[in-house]
Protein backbone atom coordinates (compact mmCIF):
# COMPACT_ATOMS: atom_id res chain seq x y z
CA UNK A 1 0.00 0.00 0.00
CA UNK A 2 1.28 3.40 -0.89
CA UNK A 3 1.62 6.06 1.44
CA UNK A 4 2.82 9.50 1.32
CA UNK A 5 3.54 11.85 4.53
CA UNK A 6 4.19 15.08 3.54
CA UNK A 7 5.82 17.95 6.06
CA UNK A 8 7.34 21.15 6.21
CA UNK A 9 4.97 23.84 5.68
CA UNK A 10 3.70 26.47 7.92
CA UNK A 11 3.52 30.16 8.22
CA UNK A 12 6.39 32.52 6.90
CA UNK A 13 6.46 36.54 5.59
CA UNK A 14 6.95 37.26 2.31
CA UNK A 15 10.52 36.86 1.10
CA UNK A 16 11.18 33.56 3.42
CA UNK A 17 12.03 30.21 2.93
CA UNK A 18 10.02 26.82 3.58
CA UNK A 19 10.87 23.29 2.06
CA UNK A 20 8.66 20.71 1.75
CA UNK A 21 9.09 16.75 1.83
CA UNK A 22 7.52 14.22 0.93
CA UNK A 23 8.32 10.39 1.80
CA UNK A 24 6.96 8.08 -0.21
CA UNK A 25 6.72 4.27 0.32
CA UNK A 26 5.09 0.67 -0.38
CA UNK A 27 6.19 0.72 -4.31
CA UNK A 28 8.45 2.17 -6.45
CA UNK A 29 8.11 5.63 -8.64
CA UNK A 30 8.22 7.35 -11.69
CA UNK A 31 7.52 11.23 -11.20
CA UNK A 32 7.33 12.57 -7.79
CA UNK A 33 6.24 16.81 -7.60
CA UNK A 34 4.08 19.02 -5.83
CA UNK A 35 0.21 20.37 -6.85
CA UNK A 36 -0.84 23.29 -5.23
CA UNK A 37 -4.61 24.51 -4.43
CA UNK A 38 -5.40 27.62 -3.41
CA UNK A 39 -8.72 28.42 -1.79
CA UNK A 40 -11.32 29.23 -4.59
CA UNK A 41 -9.16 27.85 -7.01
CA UNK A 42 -8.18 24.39 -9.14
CA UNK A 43 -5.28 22.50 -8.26
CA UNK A 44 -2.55 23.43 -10.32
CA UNK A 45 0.96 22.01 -11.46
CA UNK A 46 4.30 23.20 -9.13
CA UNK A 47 7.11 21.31 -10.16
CA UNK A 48 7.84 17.58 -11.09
CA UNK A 49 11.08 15.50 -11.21
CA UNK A 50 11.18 12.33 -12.76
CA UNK A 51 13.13 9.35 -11.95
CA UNK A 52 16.00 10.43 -14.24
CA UNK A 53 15.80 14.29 -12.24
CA UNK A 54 14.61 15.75 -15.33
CA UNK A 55 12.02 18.91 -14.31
CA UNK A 56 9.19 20.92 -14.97
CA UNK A 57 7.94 24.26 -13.08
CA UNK A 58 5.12 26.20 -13.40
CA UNK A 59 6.33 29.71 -14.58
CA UNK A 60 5.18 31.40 -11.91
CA UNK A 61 7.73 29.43 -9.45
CA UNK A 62 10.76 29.48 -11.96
CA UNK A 63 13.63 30.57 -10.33
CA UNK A 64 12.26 30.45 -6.65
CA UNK A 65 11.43 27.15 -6.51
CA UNK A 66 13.84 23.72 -6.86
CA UNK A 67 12.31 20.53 -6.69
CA UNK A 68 14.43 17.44 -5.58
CA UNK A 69 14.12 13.69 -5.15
CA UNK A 70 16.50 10.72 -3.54
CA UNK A 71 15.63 7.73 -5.42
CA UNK A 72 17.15 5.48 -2.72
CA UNK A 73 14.75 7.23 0.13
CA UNK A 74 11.69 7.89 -2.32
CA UNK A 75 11.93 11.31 -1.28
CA UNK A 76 10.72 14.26 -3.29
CA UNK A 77 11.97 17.92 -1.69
CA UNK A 78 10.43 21.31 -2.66
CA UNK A 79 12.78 24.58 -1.36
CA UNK A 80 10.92 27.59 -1.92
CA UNK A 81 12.29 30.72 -1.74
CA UNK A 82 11.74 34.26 -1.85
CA UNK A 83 7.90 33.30 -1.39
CA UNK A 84 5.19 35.59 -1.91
CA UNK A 85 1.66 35.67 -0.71
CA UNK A 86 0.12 34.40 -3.75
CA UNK A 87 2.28 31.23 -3.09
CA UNK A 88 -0.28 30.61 -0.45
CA UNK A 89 -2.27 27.08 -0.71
CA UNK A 90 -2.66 23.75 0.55
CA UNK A 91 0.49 21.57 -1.22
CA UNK A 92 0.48 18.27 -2.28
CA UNK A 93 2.75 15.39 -3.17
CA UNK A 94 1.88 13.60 -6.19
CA UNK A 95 3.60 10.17 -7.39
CA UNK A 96 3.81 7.90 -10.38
CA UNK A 97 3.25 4.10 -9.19
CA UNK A 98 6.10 2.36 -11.49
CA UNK A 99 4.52 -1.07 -9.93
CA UNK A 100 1.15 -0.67 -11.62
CA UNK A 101 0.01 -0.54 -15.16
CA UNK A 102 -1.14 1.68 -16.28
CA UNK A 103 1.06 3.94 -13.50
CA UNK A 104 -1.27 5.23 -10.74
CA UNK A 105 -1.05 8.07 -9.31
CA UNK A 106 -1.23 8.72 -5.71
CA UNK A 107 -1.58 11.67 -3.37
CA UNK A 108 -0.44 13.21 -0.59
CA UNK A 109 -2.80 14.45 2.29
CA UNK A 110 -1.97 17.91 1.56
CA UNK A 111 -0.04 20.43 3.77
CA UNK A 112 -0.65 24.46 4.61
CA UNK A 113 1.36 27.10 3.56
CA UNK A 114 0.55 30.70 3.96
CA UNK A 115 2.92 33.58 3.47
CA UNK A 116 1.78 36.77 5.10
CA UNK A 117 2.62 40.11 3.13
C-alpha cells in the first residue's frame, strides 16, 4: 500500500524560505512533484522530477522554486524561496506508481502554507 507523509509547511512573511518533503513508500516511482490549491481555485501544477531528475515548473515558481528527489529514500523535496503571498495554498505530493500498469497516481494528504505580506 502506498503512502505518502508530507511535512514542512507552515507560516512565513513574504521573502522567506520553507521546504517541503515528501516520503513516499510501499512501491516504487516514476515522477514525484508538488500540486498546489489555493482556496477558490483548481489545483494546479508546481514542479515535477522524474526518476532520471529531469524537471518541470510552473512559470510562476521558476527561479524560486527547486524541486528534488533521492531515489534510494523515495523522497521528493520542494525549497521555496523568496515566497510571496500568492504562493499561499494547501500543497500536495503527487507520485507515479512504477509497480502498476497503467502507472497510478497517488496523493499526498496535503499540507498548509501561507505567506503573510
Amino acid at each position: 500500500q502506498v503512502q505518502l507523509v508530507e511535512s514542512g509547511g507552515g507560516l512565513v512573511q513574504a521573502g522567506g524560505s520553507l521546504r517541503l518533503s515528501c516520503a513516499a513508500s510501499g512501491s516504487i516511482f516514476n515522477a514525484m512533484g508538488w500540486y498546489r490549491q489555493a482556496p477558490g481555485k483548481q489545483r494546479e501544477l508546481v514542479a515535477t522530477i522524474t526518476r532520471g531528475g529531469s524537471t518541470n515548473y510552473a512559470d510562476s515558481v521558476k527561479g524560486r522554486f527547486t524541486i528534488s528527489r533521492d531515489n534510494a529514500k523515495n523522497t521528493v523535496n520542494l525549497q521555496m524561496n523568496s515566497l510571496k503571498p500568492e504562493d499561499t495554498a494547501v500543497y500536495y505530493c503527487n507520485v507515479e506508481n512504477l509497480a502498476t500498469m497503467p502507472m497510478l497516481l497517488h496523493w499526498g494528504k496535503g499540507i498548509l502554507v501561507t505567506v503573510s505580506s
